[in-house]
Each structure stands twice: as C-alpha cells, then as structure tokens.
C-alpha atoms as a PDB file:
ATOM      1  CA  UNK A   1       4.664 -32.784   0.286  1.00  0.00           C
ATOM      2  CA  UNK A   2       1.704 -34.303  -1.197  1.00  0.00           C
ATOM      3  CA  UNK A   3      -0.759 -32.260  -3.653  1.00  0.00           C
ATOM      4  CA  UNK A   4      -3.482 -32.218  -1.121  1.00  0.00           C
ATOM      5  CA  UNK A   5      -1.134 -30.646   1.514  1.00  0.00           C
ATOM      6  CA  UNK A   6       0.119 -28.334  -1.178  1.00  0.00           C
ATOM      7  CA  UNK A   7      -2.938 -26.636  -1.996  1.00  0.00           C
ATOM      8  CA  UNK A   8      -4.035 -26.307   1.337  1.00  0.00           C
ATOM      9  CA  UNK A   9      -0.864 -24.355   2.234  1.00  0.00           C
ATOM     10  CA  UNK A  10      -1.419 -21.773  -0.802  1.00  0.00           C
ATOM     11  CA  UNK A  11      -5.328 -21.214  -0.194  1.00  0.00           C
ATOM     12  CA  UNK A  12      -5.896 -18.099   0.572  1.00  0.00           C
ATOM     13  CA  UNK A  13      -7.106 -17.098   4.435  1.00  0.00           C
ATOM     14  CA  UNK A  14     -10.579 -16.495   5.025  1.00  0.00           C
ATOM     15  CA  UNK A  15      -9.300 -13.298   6.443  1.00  0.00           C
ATOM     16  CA  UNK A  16      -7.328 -12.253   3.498  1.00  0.00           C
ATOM     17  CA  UNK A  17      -9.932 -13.180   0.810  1.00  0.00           C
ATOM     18  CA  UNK A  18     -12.010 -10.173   0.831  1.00  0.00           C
ATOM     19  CA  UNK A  19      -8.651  -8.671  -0.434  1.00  0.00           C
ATOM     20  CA  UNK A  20      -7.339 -11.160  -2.264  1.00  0.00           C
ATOM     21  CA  UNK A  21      -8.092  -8.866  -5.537  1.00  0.00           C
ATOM     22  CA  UNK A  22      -4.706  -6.946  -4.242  1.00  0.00           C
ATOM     23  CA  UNK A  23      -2.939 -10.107  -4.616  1.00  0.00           C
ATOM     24  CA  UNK A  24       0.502  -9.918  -7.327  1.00  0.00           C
ATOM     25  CA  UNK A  25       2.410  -6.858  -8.749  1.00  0.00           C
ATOM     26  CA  UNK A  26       1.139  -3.634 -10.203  1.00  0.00           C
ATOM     27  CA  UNK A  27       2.656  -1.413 -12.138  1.00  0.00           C
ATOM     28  CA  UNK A  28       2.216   2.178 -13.650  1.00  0.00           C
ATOM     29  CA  UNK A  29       3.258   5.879 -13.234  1.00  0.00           C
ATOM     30  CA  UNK A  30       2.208   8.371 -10.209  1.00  0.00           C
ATOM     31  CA  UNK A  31       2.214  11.503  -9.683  1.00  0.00           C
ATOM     32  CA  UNK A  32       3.676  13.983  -6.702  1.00  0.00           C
ATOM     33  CA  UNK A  33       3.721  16.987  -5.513  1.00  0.00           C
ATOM     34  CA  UNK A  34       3.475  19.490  -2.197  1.00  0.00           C
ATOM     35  CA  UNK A  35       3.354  22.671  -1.140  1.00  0.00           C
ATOM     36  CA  UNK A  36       6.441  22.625  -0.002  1.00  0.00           C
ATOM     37  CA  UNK A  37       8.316  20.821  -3.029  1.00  0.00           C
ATOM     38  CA  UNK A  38       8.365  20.547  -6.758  1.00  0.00           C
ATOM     39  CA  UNK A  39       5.685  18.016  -8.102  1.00  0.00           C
ATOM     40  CA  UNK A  40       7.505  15.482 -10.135  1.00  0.00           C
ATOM     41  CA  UNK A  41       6.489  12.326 -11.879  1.00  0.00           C
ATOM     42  CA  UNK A  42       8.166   8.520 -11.301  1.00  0.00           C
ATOM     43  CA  UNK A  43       7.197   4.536 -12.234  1.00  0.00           C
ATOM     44  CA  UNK A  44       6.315   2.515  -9.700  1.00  0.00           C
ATOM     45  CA  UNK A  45       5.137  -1.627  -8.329  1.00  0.00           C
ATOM     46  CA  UNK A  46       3.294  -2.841  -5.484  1.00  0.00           C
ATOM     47  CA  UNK A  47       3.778  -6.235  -4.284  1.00  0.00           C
ATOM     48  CA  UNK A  48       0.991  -8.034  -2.304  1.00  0.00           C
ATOM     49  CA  UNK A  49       1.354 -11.620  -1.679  1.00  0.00           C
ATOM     50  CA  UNK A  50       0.141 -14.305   0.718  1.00  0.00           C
ATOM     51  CA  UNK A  51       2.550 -15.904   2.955  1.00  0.00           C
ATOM     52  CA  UNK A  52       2.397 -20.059   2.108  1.00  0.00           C
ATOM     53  CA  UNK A  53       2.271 -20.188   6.184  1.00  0.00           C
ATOM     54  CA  UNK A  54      -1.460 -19.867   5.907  1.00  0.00           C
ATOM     55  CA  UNK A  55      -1.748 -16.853   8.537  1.00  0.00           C
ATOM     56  CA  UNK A  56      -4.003 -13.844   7.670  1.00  0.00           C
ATOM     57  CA  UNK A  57      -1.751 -11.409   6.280  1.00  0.00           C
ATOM     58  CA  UNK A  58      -0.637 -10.131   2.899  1.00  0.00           C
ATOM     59  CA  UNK A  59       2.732  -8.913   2.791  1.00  0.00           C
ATOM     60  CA  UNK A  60       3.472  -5.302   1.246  1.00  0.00           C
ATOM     61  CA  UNK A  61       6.364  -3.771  -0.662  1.00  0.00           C
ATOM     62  CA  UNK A  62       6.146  -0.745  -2.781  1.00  0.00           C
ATOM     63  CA  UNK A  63       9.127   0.637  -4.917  1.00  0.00           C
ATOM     64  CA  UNK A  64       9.270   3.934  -7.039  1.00  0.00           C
ATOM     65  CA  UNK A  65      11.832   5.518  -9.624  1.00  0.00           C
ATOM     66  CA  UNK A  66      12.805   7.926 -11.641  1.00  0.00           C
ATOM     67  CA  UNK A  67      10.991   8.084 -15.096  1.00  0.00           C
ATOM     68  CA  UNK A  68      14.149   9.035 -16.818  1.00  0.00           C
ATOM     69  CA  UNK A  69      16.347   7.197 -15.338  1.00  0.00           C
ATOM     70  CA  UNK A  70      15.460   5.033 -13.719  1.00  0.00           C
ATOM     71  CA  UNK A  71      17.237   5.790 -10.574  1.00  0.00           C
ATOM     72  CA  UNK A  72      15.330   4.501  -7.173  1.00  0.00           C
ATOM     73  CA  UNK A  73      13.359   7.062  -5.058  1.00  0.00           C
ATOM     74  CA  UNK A  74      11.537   5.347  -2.462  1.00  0.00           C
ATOM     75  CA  UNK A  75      10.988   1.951  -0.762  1.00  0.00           C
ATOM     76  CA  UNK A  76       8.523   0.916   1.713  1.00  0.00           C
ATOM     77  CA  UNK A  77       7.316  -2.483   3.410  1.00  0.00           C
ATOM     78  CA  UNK A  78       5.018  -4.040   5.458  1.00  0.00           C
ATOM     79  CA  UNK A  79       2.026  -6.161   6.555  1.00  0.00           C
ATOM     80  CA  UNK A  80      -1.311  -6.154   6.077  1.00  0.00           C
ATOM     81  CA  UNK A  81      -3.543  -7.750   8.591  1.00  0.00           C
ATOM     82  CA  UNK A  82      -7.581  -7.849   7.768  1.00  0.00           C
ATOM     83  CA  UNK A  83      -9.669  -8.030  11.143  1.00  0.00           C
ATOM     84  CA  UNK A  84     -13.542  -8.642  10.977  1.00  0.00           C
ATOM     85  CA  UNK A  85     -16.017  -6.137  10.392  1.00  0.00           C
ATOM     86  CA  UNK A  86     -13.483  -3.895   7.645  1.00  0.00           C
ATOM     87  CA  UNK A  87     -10.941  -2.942  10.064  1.00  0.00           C
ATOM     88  CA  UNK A  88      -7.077  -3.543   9.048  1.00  0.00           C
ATOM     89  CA  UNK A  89      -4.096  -3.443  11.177  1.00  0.00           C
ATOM     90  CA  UNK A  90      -1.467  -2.125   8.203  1.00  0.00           C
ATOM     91  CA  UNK A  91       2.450  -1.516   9.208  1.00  0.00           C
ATOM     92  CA  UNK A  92       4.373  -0.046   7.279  1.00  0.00           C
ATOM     93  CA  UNK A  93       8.432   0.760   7.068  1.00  0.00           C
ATOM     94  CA  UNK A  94       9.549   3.715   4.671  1.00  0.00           C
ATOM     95  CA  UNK A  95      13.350   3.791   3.371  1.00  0.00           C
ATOM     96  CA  UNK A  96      13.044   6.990   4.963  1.00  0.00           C
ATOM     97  CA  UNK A  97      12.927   5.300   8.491  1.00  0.00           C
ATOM     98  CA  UNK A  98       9.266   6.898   8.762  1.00  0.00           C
ATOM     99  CA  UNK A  99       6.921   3.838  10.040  1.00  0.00           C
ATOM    100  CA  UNK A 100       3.071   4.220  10.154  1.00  0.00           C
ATOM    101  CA  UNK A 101      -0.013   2.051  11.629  1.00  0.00           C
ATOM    102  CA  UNK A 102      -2.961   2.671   9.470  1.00  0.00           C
ATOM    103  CA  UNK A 103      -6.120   0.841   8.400  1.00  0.00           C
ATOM    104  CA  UNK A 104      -9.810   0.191   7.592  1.00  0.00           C
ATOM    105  CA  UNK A 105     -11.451  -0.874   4.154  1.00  0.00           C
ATOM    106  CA  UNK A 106     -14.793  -2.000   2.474  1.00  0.00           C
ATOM    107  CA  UNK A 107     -14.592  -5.012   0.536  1.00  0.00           C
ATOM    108  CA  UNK A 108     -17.510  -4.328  -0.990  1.00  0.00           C
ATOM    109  CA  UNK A 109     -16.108  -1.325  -2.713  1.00  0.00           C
ATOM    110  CA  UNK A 110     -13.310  -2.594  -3.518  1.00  0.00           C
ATOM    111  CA  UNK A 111     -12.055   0.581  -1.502  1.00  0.00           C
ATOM    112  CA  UNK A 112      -9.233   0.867   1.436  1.00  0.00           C
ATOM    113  CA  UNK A 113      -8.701   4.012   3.259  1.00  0.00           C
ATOM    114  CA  UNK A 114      -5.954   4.033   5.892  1.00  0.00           C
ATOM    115  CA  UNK A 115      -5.497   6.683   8.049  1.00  0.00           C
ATOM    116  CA  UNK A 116      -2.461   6.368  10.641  1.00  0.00           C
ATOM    117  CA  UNK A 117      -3.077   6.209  13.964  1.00  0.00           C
ATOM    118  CA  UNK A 118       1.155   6.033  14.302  1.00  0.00           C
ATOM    119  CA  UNK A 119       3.844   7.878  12.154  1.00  0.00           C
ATOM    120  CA  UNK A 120       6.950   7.281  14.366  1.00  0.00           C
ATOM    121  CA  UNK A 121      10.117   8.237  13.675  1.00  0.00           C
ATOM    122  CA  UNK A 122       9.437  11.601  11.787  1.00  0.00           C
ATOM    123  CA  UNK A 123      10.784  14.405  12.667  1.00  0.00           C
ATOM    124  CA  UNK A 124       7.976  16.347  10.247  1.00  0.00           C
ATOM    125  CA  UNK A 125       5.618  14.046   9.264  1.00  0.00           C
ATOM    126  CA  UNK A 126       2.687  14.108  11.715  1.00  0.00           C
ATOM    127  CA  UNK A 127      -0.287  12.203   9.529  1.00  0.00           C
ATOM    128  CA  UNK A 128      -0.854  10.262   6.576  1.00  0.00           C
ATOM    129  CA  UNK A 129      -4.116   9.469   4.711  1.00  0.00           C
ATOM    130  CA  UNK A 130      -3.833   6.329   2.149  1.00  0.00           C
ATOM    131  CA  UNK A 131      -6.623   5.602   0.087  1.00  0.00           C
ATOM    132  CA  UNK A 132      -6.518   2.890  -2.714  1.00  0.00           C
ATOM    133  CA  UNK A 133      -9.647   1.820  -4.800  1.00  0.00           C
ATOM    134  CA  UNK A 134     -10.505  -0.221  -7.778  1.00  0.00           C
ATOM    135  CA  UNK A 135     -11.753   1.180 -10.990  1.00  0.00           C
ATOM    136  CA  UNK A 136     -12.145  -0.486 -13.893  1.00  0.00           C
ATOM    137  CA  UNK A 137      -9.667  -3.411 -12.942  1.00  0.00           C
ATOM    138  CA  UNK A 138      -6.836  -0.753 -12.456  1.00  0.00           C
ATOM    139  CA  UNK A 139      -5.696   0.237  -8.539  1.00  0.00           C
ATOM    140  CA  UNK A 140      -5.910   3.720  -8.086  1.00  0.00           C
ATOM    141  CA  UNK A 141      -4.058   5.180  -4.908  1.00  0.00           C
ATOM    142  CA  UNK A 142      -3.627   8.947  -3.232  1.00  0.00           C
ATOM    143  CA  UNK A 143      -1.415   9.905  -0.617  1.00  0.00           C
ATOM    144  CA  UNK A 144      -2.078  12.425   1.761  1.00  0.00           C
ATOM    145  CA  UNK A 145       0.315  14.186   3.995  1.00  0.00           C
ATOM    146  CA  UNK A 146       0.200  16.691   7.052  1.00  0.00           C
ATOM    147  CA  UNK A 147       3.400  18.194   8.392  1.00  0.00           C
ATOM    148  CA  UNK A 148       4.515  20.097  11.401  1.00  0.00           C
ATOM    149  CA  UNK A 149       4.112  23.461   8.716  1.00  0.00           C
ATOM    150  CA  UNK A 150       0.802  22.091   6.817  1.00  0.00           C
ATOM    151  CA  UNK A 151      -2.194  20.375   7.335  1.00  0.00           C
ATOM    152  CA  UNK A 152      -3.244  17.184   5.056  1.00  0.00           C
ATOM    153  CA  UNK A 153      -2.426  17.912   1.408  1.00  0.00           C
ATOM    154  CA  UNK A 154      -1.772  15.883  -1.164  1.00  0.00           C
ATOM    155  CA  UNK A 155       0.829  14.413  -1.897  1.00  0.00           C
ATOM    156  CA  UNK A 156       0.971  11.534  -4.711  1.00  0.00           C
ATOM    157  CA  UNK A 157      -1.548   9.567  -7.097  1.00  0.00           C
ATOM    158  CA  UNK A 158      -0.816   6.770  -9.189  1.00  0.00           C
ATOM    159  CA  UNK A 159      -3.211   4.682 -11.741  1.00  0.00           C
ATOM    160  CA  UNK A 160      -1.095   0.621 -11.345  1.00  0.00           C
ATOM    161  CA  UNK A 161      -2.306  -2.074 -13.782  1.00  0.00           C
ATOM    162  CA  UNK A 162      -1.730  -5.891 -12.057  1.00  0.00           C
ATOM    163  CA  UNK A 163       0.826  -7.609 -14.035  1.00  0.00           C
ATOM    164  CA  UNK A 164       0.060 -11.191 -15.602  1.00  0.00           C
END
C-alpha cells in the first residue's frame, strides 16, 4: 500500500471527528455503589478506536477490576455511531448479557449523555443513564441505574486519564 493510500485509510471520519478527543485508552479508578448493594471501589480502561475501514464509528470496550487484586469484574463492548445534529446510535454488550441502545452528545461541550432507549436481556435492569464529560483533559463518567425495585440512582463514577 502506498503512503498516500495509507493515510487516507487512518484519517479519521468526518462523522467521528467531533469525538475524536475519545480516541485511545484511559485509565483510572471508579467508584460504585446502590441501594441495593455495598459500594465498592475497582481500576478500570476504556478503549475507543477508529476502525482503518474508514466508516463512521468508534469501537468501544470497557474493562474493570478489583483494586486489590486485581481480579476482573466487568466487561462491556460496542459501537459508537455519531449521526448529524449530536445524536449517537451507541450499542453496547455487557459480560452480564445486558445489551443497551443509548445516545446523544454535544461536541461542543465536550459532553455525551446516553440514555437507553433499549436494555434487553435484563431480567432487572429497566434504564440506564451514561453521561461522560471532559474536564480538565481527564474523562469523567457516571452511571445511572433504574431497576424493577428503584428508580434511577446512581450507580458508578470514575475520573480516567488517556494513556500516551
């Protein structure tokens, strides 16, 4: 492959640019808890990349553990598909076998708030609230989570710095 045809493979969508700040890993520690569980504390990474195949989508993974330990807690992946006008089409798979649909953001804030218009396969999850947001070059996050016995609560919070 020439260098020409090489670089115009890994630029970035015109799409996915207004997001292309998510772009790499993060790292850091979070934060959980719920009414109906002990809060706890674990490490955590976000992946966001940019498939070569030029389409626009970033593709999502997320992995937490145990602080102690370092035994793994939670997995999740999906896609993340910017539409015009700050609307996103997100998927997302948990470990769990919980999926979700969520999505709409502000590039200009450097702010995403999904809300899920899906959570299938729970049998007591019934909504989920995602908001993630920029501050000071680190990506804050909170989860939100309403069950069959509750109504939105929180549920985690982390504070990720991007790797190099």
């Amino acid at each position: 492959m020439d260098k020409e045809k090489k670089e115009e493979s890994s630029a970035i969508h015109p799409a996915v640019a207004p997001l292309s700040y998510l772009l790499g890993t993060w790292k850091g520690e979070g934060e959980g808890g719920y009414p109906t569980i002990n809060s706890f504390r674990y490490g955590e990474e976000l992946h966001f990349s940019h498939p070569a195949s030029g389409k626009p989508v970033i593709a999502y993974s997320h992995k937490t553990w145990k602080l102690d330990s370092g035994q793994p807690m939670h997995s999740e992946s999906g896609y993340w598909r910017p539409k015009p006008h700050g609307s996103l089409e997100v998927v997302i798979a948990q470990s769990t076998g919980l999926a979700e649909v969520l999505g709409t953001y502000s590039a200009e804030d450097n702010v995403i708030k999904l809300h899920s218009q899906v959570v299938a396969n729970a049998s007591k999850v019934r909504e989920i609230s995602r908001v993630y947001e920029m501050v000071n070059g680190d990506l804050h996050y909170v989860v939100q989570m309403a069950t069959n016995l509750t109504t939105l609560q929180p549920h985690l919070k982390a504070v990720l710095k991007k790797l190099p």
